[in-house]
PDB file of N, CA and C in Angstrom:
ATOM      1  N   UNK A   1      30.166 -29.645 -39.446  1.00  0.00           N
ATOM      2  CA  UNK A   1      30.632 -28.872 -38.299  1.00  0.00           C
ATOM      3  C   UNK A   1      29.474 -28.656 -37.322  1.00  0.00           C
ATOM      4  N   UNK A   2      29.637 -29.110 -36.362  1.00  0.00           N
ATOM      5  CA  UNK A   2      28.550 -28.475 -35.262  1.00  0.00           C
ATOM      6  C   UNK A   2      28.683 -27.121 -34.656  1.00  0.00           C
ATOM      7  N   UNK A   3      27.291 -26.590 -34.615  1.00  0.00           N
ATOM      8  CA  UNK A   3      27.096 -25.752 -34.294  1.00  0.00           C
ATOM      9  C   UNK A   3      25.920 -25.440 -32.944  1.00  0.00           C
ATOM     10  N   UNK A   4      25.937 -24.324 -32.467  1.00  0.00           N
ATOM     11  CA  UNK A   4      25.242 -24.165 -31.805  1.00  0.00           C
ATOM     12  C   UNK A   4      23.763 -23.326 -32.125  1.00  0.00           C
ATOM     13  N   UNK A   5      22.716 -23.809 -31.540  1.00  0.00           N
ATOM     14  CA  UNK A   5      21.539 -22.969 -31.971  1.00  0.00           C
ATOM     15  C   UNK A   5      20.765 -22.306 -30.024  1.00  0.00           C
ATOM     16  N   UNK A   6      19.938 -21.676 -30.538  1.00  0.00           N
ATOM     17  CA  UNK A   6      19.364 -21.488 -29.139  1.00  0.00           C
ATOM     18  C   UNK A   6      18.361 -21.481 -29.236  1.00  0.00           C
ATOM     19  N   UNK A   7      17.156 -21.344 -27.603  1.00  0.00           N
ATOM     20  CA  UNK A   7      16.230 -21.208 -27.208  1.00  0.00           C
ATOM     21  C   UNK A   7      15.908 -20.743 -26.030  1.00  0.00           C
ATOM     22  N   UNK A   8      14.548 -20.184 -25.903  1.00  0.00           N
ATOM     23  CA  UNK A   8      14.272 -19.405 -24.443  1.00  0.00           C
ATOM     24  C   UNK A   8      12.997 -20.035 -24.256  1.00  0.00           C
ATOM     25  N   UNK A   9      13.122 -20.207 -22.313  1.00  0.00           N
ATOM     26  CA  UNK A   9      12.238 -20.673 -21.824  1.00  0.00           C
ATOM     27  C   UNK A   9      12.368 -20.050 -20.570  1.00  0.00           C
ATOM     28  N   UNK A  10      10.656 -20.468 -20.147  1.00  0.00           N
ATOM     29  CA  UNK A  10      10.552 -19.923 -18.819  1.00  0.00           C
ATOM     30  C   UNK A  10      12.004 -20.796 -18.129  1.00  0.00           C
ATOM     31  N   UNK A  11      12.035 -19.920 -16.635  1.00  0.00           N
ATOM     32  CA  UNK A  11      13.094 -20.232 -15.859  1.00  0.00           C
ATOM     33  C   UNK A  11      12.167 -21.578 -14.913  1.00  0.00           C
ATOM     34  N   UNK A  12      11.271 -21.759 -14.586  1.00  0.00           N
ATOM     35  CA  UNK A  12      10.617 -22.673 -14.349  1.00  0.00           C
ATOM     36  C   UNK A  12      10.425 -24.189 -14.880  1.00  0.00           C
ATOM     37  N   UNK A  13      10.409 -24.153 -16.203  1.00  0.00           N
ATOM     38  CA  UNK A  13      10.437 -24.902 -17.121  1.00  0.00           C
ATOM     39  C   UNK A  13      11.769 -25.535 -17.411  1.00  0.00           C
ATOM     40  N   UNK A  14      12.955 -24.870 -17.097  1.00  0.00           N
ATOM     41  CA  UNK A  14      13.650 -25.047 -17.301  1.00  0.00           C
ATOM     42  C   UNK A  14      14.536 -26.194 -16.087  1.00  0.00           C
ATOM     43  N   UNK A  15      13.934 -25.804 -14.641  1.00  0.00           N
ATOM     44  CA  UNK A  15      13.984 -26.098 -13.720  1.00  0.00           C
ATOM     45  C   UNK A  15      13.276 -27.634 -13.446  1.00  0.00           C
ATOM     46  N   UNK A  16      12.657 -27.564 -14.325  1.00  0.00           N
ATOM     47  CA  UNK A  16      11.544 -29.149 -14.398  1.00  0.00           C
ATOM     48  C   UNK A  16      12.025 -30.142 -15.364  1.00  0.00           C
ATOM     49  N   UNK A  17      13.194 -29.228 -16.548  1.00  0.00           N
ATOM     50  CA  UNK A  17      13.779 -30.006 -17.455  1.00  0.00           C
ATOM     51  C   UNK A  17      15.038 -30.826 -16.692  1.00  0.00           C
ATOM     52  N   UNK A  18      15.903 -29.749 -15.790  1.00  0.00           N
ATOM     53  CA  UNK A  18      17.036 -30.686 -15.191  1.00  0.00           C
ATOM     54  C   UNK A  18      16.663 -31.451 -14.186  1.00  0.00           C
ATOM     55  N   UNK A  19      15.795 -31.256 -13.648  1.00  0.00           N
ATOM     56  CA  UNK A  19      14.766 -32.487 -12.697  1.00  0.00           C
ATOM     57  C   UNK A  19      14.590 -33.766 -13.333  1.00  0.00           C
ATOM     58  N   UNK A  20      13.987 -33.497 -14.341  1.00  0.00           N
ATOM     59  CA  UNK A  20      13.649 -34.692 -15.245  1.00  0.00           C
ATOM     60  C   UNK A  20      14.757 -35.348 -16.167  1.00  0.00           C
ATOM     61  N   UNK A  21      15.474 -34.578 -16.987  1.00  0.00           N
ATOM     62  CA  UNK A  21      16.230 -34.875 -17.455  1.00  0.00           C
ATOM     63  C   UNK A  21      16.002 -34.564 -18.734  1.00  0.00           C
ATOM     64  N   UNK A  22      15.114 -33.952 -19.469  1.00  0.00           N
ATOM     65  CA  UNK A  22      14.714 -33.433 -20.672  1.00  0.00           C
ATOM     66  C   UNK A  22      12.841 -32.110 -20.309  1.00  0.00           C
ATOM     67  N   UNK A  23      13.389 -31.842 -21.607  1.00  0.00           N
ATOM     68  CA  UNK A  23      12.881 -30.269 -22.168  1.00  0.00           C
ATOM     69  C   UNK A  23      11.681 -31.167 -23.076  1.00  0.00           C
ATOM     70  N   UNK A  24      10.525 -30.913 -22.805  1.00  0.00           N
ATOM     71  CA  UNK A  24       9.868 -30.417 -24.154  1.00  0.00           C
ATOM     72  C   UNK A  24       8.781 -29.663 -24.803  1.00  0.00           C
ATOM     73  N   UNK A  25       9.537 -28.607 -24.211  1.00  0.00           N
ATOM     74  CA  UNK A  25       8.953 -27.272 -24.620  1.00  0.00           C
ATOM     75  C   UNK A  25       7.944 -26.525 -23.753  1.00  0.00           C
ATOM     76  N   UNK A  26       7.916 -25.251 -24.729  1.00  0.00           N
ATOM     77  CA  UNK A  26       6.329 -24.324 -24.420  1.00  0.00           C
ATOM     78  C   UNK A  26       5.296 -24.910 -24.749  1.00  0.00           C
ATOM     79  N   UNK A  27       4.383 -24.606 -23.808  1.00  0.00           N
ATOM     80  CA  UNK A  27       3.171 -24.502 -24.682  1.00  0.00           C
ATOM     81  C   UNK A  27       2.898 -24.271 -25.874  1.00  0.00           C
ATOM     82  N   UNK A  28       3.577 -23.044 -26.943  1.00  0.00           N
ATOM     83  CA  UNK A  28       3.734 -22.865 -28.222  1.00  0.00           C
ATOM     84  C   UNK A  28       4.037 -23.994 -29.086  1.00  0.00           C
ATOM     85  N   UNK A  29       5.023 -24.602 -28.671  1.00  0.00           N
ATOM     86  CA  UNK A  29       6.123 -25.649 -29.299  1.00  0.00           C
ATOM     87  C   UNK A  29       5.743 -26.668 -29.178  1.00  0.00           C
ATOM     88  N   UNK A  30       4.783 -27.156 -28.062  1.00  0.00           N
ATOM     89  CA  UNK A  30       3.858 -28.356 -28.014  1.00  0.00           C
ATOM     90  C   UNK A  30       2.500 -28.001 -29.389  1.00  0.00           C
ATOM     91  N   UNK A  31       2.268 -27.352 -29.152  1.00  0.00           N
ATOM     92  CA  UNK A  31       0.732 -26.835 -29.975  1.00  0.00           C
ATOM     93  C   UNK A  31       1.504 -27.515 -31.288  1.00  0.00           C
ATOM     94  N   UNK A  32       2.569 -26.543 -31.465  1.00  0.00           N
ATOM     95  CA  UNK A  32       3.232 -26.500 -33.204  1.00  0.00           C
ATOM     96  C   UNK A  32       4.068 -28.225 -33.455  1.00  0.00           C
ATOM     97  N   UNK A  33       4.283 -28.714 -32.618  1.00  0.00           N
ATOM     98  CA  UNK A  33       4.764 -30.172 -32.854  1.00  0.00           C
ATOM     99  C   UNK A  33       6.271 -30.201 -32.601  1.00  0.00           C
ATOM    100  N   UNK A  34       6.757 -28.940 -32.401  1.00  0.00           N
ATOM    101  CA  UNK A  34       8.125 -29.349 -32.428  1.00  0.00           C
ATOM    102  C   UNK A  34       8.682 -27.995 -31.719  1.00  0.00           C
ATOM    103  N   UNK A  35      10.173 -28.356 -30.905  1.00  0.00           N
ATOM    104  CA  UNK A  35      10.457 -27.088 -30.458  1.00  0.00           C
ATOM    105  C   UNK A  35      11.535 -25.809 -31.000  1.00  0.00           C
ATOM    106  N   UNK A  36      10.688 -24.795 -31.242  1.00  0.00           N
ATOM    107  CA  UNK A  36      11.447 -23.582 -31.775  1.00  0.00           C
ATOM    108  C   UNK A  36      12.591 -23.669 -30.838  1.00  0.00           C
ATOM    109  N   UNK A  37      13.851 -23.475 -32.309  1.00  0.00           N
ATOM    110  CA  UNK A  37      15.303 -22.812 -32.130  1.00  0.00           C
ATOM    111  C   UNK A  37      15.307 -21.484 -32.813  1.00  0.00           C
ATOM    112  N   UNK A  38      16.189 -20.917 -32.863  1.00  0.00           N
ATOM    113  CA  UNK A  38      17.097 -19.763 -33.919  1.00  0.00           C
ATOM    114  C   UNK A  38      18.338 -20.107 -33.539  1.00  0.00           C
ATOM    115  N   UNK A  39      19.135 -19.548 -34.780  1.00  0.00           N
ATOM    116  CA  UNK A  39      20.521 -19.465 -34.730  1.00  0.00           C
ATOM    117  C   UNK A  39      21.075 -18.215 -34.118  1.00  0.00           C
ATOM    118  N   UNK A  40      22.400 -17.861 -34.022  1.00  0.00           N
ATOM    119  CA  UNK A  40      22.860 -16.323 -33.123  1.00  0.00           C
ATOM    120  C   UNK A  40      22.461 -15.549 -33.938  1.00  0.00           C
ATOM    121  N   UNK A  41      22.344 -15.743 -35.358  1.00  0.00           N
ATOM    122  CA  UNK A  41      21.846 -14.810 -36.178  1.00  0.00           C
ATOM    123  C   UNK A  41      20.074 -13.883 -35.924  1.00  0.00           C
ATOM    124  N   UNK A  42      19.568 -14.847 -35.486  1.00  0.00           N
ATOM    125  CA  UNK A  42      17.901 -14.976 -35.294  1.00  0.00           C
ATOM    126  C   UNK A  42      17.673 -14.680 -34.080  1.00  0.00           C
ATOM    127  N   UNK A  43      18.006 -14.759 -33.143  1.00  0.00           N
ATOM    128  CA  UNK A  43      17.646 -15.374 -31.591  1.00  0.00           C
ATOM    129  C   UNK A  43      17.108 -13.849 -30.901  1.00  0.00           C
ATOM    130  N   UNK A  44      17.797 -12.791 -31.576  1.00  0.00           N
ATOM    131  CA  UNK A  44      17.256 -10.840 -31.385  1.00  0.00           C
ATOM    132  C   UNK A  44      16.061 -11.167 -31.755  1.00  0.00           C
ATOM    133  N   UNK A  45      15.677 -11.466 -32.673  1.00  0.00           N
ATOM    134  CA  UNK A  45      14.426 -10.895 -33.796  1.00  0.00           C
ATOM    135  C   UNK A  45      13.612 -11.999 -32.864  1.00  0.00           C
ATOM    136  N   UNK A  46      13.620 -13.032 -32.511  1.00  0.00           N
ATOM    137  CA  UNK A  46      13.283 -14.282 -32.146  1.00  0.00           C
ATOM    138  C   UNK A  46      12.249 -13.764 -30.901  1.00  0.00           C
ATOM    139  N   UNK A  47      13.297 -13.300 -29.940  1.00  0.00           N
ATOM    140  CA  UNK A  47      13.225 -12.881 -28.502  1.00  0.00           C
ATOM    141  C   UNK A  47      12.229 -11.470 -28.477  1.00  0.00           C
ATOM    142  N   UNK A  48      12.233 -10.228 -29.747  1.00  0.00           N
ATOM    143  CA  UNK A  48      11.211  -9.175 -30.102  1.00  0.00           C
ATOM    144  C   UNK A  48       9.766  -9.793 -30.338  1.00  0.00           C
ATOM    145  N   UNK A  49       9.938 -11.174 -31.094  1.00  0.00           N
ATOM    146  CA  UNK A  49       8.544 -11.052 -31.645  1.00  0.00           C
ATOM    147  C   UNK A  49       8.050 -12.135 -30.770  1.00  0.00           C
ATOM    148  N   UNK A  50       8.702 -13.194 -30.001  1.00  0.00           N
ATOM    149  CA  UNK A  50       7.872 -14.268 -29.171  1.00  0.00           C
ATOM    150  C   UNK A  50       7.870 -13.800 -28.281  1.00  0.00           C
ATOM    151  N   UNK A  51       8.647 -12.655 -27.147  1.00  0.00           N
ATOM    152  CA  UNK A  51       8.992 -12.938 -26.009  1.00  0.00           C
ATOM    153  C   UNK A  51       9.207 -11.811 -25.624  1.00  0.00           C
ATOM    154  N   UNK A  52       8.831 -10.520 -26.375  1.00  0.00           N
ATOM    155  CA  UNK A  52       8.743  -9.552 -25.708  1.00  0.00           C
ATOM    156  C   UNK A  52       8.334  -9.155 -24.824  1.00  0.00           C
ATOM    157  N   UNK A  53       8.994  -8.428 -23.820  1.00  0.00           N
ATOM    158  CA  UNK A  53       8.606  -8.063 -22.136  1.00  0.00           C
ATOM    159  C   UNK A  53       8.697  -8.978 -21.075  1.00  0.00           C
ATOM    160  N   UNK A  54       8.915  -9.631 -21.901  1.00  0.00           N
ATOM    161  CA  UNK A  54       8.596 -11.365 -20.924  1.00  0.00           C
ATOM    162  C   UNK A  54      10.245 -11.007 -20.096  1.00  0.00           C
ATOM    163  N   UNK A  55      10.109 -10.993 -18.623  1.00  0.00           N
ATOM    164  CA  UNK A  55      11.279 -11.154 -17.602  1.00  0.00           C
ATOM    165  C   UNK A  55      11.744 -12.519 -17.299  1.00  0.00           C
ATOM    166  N   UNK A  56      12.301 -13.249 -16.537  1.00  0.00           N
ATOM    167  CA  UNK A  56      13.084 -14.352 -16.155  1.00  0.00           C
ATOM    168  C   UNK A  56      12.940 -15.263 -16.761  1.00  0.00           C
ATOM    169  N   UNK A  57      13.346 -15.068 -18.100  1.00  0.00           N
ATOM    170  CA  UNK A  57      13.720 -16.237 -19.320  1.00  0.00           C
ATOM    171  C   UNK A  57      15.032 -16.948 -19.034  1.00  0.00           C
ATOM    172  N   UNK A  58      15.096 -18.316 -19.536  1.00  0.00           N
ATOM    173  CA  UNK A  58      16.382 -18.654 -19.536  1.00  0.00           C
ATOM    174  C   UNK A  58      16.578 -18.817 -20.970  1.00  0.00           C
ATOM    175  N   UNK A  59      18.166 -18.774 -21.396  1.00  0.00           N
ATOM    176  CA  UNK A  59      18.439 -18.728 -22.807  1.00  0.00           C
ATOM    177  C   UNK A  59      19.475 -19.818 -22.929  1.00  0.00           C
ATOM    178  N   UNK A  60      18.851 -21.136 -23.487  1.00  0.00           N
ATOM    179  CA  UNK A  60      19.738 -22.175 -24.157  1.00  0.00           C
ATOM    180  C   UNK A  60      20.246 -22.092 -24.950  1.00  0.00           C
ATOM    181  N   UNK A  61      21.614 -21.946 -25.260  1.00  0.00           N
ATOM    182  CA  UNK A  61      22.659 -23.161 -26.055  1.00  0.00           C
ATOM    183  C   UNK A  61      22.709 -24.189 -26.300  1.00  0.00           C
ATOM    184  N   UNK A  62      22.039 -24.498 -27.264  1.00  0.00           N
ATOM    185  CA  UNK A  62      21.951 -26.297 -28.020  1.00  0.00           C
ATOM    186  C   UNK A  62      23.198 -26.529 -28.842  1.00  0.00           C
ATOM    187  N   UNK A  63      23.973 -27.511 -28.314  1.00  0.00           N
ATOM    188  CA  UNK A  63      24.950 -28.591 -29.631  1.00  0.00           C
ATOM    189  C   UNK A  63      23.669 -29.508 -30.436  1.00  0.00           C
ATOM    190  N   UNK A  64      23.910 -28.845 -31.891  1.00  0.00           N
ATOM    191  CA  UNK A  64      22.987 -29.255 -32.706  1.00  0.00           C
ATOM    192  C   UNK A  64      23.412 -31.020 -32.989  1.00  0.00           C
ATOM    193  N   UNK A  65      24.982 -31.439 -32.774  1.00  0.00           N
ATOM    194  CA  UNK A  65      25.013 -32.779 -33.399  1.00  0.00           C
ATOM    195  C   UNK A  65      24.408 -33.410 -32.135  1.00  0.00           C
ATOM    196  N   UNK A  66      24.133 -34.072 -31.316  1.00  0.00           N
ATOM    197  CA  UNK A  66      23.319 -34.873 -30.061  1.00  0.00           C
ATOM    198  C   UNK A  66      22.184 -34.791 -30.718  1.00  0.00           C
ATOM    199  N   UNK A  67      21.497 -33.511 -31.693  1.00  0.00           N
ATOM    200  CA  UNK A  67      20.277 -33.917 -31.890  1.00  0.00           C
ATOM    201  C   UNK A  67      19.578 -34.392 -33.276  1.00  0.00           C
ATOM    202  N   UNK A  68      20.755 -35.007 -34.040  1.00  0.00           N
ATOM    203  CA  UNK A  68      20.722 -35.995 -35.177  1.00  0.00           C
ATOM    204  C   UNK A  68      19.613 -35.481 -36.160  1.00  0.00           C
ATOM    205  N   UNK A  69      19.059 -36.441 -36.283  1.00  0.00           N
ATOM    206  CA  UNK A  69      17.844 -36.371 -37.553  1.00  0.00           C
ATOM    207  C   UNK A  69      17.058 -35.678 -37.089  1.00  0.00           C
ATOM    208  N   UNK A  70      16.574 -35.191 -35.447  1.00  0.00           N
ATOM    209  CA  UNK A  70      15.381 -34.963 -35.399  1.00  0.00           C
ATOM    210  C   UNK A  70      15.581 -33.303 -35.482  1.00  0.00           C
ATOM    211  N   UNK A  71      16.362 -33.110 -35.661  1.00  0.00           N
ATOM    212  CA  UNK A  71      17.100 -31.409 -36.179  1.00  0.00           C
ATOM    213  C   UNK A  71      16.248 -31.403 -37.421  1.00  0.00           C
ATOM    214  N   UNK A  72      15.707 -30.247 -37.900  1.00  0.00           N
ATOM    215  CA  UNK A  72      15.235 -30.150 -39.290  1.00  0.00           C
ATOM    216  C   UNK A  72      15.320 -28.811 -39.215  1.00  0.00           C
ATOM    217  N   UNK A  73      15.743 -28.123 -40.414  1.00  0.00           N
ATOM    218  CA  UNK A  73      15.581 -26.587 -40.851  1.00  0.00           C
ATOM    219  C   UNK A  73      14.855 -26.315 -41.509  1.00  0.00           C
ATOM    220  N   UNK A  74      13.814 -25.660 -41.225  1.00  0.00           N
ATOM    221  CA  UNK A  74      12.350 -25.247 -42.066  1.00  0.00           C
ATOM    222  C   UNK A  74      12.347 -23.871 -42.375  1.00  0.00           C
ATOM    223  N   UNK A  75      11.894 -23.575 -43.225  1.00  0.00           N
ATOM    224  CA  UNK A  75      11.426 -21.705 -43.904  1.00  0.00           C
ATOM    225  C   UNK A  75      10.416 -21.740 -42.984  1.00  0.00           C
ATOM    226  N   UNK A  76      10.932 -20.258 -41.876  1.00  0.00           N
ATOM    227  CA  UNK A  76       9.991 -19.693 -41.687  1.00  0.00           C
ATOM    228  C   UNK A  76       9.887 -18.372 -41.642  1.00  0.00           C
ATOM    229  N   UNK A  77       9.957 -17.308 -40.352  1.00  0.00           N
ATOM    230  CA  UNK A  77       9.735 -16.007 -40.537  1.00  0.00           C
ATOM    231  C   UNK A  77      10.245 -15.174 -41.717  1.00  0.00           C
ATOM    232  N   UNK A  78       9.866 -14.770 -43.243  1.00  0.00           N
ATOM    233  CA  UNK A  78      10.451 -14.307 -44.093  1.00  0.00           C
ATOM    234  C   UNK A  78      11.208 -15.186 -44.920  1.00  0.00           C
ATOM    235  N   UNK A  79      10.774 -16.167 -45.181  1.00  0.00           N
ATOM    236  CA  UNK A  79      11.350 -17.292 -46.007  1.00  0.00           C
ATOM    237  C   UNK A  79      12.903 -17.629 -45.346  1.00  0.00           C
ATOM    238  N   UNK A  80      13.397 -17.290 -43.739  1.00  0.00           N
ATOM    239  CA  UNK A  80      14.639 -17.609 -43.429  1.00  0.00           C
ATOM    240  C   UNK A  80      14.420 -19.674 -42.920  1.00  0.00           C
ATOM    241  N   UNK A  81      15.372 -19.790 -42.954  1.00  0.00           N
ATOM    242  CA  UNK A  81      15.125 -21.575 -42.625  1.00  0.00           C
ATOM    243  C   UNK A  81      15.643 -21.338 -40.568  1.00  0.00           C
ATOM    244  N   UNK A  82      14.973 -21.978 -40.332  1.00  0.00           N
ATOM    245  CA  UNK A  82      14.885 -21.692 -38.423  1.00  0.00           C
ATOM    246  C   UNK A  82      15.355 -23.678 -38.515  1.00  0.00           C
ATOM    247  N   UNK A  83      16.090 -23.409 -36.825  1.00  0.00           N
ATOM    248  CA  UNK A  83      16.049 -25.488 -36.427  1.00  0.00           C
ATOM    249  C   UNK A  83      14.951 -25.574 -35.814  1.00  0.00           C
ATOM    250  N   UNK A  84      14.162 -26.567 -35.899  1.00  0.00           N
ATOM    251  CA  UNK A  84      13.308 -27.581 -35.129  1.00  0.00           C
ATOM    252  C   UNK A  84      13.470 -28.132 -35.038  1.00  0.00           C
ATOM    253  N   UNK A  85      13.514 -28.748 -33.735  1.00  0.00           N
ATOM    254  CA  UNK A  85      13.371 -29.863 -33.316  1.00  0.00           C
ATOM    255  C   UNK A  85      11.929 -30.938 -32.797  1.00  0.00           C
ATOM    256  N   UNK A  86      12.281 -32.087 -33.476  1.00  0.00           N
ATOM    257  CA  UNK A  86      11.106 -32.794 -33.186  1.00  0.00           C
ATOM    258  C   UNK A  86      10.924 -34.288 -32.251  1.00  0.00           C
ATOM    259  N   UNK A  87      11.454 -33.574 -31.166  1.00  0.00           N
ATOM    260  CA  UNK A  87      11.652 -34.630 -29.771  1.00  0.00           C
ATOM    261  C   UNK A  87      11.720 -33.793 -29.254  1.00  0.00           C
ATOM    262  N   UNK A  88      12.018 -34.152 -27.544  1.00  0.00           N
ATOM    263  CA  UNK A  88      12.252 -33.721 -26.303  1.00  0.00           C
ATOM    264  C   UNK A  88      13.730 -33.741 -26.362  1.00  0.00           C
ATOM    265  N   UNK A  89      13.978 -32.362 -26.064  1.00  0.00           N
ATOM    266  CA  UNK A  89      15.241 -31.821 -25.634  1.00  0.00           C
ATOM    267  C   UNK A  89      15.945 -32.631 -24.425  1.00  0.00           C
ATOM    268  N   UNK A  90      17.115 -33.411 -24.672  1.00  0.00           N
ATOM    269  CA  UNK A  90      17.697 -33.731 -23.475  1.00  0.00           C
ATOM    270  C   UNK A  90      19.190 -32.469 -23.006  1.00  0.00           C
ATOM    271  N   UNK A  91      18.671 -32.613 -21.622  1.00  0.00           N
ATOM    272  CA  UNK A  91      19.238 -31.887 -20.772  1.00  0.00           C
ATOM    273  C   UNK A  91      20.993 -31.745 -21.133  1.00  0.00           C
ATOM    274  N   UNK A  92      21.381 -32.829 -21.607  1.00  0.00           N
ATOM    275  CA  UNK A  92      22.812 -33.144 -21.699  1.00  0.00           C
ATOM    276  C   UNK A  92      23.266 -32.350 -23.039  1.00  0.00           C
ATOM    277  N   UNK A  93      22.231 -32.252 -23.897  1.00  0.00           N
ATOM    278  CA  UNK A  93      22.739 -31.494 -25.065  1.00  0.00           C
ATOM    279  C   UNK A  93      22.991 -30.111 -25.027  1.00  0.00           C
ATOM    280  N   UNK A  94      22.746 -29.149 -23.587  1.00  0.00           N
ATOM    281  CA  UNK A  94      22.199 -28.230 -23.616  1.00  0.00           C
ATOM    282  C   UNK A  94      23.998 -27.979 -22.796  1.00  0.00           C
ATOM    283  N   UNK A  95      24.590 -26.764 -23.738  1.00  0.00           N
ATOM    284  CA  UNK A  95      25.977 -26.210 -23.757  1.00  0.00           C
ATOM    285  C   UNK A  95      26.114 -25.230 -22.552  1.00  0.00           C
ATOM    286  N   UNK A  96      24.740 -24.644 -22.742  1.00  0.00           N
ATOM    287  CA  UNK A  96      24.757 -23.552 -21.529  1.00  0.00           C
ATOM    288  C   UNK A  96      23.158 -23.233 -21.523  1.00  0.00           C
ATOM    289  N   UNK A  97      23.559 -22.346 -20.146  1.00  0.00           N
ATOM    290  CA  UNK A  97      21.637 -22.233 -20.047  1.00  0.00           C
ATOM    291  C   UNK A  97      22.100 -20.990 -19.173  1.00  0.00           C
ATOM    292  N   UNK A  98      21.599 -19.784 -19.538  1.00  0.00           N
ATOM    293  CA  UNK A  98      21.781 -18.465 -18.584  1.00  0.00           C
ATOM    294  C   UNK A  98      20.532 -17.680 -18.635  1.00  0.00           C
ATOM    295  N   UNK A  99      20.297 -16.732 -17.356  1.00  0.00           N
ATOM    296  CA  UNK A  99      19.386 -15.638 -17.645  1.00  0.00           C
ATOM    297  C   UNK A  99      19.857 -14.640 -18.603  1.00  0.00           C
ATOM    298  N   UNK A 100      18.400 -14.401 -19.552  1.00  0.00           N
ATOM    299  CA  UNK A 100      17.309 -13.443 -20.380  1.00  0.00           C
ATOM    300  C   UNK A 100      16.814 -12.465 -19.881  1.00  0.00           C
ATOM    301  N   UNK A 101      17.650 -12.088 -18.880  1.00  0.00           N
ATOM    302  CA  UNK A 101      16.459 -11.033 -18.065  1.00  0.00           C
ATOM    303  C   UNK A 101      16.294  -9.655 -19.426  1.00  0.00           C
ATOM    304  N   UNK A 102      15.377  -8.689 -18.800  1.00  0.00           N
ATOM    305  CA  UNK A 102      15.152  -7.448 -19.606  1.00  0.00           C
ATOM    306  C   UNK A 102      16.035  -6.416 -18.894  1.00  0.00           C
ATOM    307  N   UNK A 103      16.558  -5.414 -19.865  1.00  0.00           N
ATOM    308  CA  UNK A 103      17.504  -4.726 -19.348  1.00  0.00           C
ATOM    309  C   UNK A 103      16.205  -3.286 -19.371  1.00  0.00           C
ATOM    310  N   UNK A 104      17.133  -2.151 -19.219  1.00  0.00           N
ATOM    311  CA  UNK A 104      15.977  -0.764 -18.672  1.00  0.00           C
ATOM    312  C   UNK A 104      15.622  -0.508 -19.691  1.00  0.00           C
ATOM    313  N   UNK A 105      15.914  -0.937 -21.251  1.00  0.00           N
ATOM    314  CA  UNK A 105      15.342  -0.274 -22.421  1.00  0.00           C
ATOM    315  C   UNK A 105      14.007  -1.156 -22.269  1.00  0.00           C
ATOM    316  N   UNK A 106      13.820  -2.482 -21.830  1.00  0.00           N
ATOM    317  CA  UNK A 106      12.516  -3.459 -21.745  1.00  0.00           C
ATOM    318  C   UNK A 106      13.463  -4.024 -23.061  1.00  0.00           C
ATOM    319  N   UNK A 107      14.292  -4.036 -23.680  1.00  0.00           N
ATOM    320  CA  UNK A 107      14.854  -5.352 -23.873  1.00  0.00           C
ATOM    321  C   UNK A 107      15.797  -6.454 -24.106  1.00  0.00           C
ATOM    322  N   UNK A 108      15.783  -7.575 -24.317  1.00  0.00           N
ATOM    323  CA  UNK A 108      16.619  -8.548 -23.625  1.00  0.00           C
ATOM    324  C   UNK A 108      18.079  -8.424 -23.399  1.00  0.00           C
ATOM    325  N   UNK A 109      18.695  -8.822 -22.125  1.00  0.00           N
ATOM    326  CA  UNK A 109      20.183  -8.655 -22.361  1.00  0.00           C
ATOM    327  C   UNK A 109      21.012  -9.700 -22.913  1.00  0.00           C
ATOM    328  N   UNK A 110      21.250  -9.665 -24.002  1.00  0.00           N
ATOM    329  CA  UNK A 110      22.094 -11.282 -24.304  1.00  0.00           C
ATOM    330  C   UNK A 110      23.438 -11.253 -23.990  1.00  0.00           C
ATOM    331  N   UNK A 111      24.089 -12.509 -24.007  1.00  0.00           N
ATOM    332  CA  UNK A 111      25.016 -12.456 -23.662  1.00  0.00           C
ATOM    333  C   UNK A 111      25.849 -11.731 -24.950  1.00  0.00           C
ATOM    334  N   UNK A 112      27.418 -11.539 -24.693  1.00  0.00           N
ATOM    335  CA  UNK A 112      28.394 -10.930 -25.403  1.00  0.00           C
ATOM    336  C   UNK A 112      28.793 -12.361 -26.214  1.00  0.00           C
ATOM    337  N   UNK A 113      28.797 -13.205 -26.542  1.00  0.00           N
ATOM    338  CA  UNK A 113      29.259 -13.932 -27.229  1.00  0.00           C
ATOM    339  C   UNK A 113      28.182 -14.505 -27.951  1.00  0.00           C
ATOM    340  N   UNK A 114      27.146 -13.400 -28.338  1.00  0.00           N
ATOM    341  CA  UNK A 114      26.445 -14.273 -29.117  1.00  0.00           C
ATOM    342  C   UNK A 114      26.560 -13.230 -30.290  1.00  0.00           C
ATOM    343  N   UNK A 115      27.063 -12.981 -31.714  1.00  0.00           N
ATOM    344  CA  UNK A 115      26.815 -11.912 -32.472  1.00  0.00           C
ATOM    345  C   UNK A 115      25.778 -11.710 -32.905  1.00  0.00           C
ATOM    346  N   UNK A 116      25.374  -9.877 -32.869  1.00  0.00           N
ATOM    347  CA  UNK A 116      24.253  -9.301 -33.644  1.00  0.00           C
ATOM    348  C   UNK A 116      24.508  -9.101 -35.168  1.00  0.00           C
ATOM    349  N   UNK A 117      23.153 -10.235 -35.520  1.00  0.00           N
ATOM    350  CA  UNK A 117      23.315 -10.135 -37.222  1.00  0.00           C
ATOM    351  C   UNK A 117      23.349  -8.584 -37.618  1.00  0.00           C
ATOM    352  N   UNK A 118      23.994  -8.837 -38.782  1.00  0.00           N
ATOM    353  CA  UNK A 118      23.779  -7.250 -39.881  1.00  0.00           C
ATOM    354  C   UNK A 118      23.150  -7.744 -41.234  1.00  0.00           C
TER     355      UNK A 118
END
């Protein structure tokens, strides 16, 4: 079954991806070899510990099947398994792409259709 995973990026970056026609990545995600996802489950906790305060994020929706083998689920924060990806994100895989802005608490507003894990 496909599913969807996400990611946040500058709004800039993001802007250079549909120019081009592919994503690949932060600076972070270059360093580390591959680019950080979370699932709807993750993407709160995700957005607290990478990306806190940070204003005009955009927040991708990835269809995980377009990105075949190079999808891998690895243990990471707390022994949970996160997607990586290990290519450049093409633009076409990407379901949706909206602003991350920060709301008045300082933080992120996600959308309503993404559920908060329990």
């Amino acid at each position: 079954m496909e599913k969807l995973i996400y990611h946040m990026c500058r709004a800039d970056e993001w802007v250079e991806a549909q120019r081009t026609g592919s994503y690949g990545g932060s600076t972070q995600d270059q360093a580390d070899g591959f680019i950080h996802f979370s699932t709807a489950a993750q993407i709160r906790g995700s957005a607290a510990k990478h990306r806190a305060g940070q204003d005009g994020l955009i927040l991708l929706a990835v269809r995980t099947a377009p990105l075949a083998d190079a999808l891998k689920w690895e243990k990471s924060r707390g022994g949970a398994l996160f997607p990586h990806l290990y290519q450049a994100l093409k633009v076409a895989a990407v379901e949706s792409a909206v602003p991350l802005n920060l709301g008045d608490n300082g933080l992120h507003v996600f959308p309503d259709d993404i559920p908060i894990a329990t």
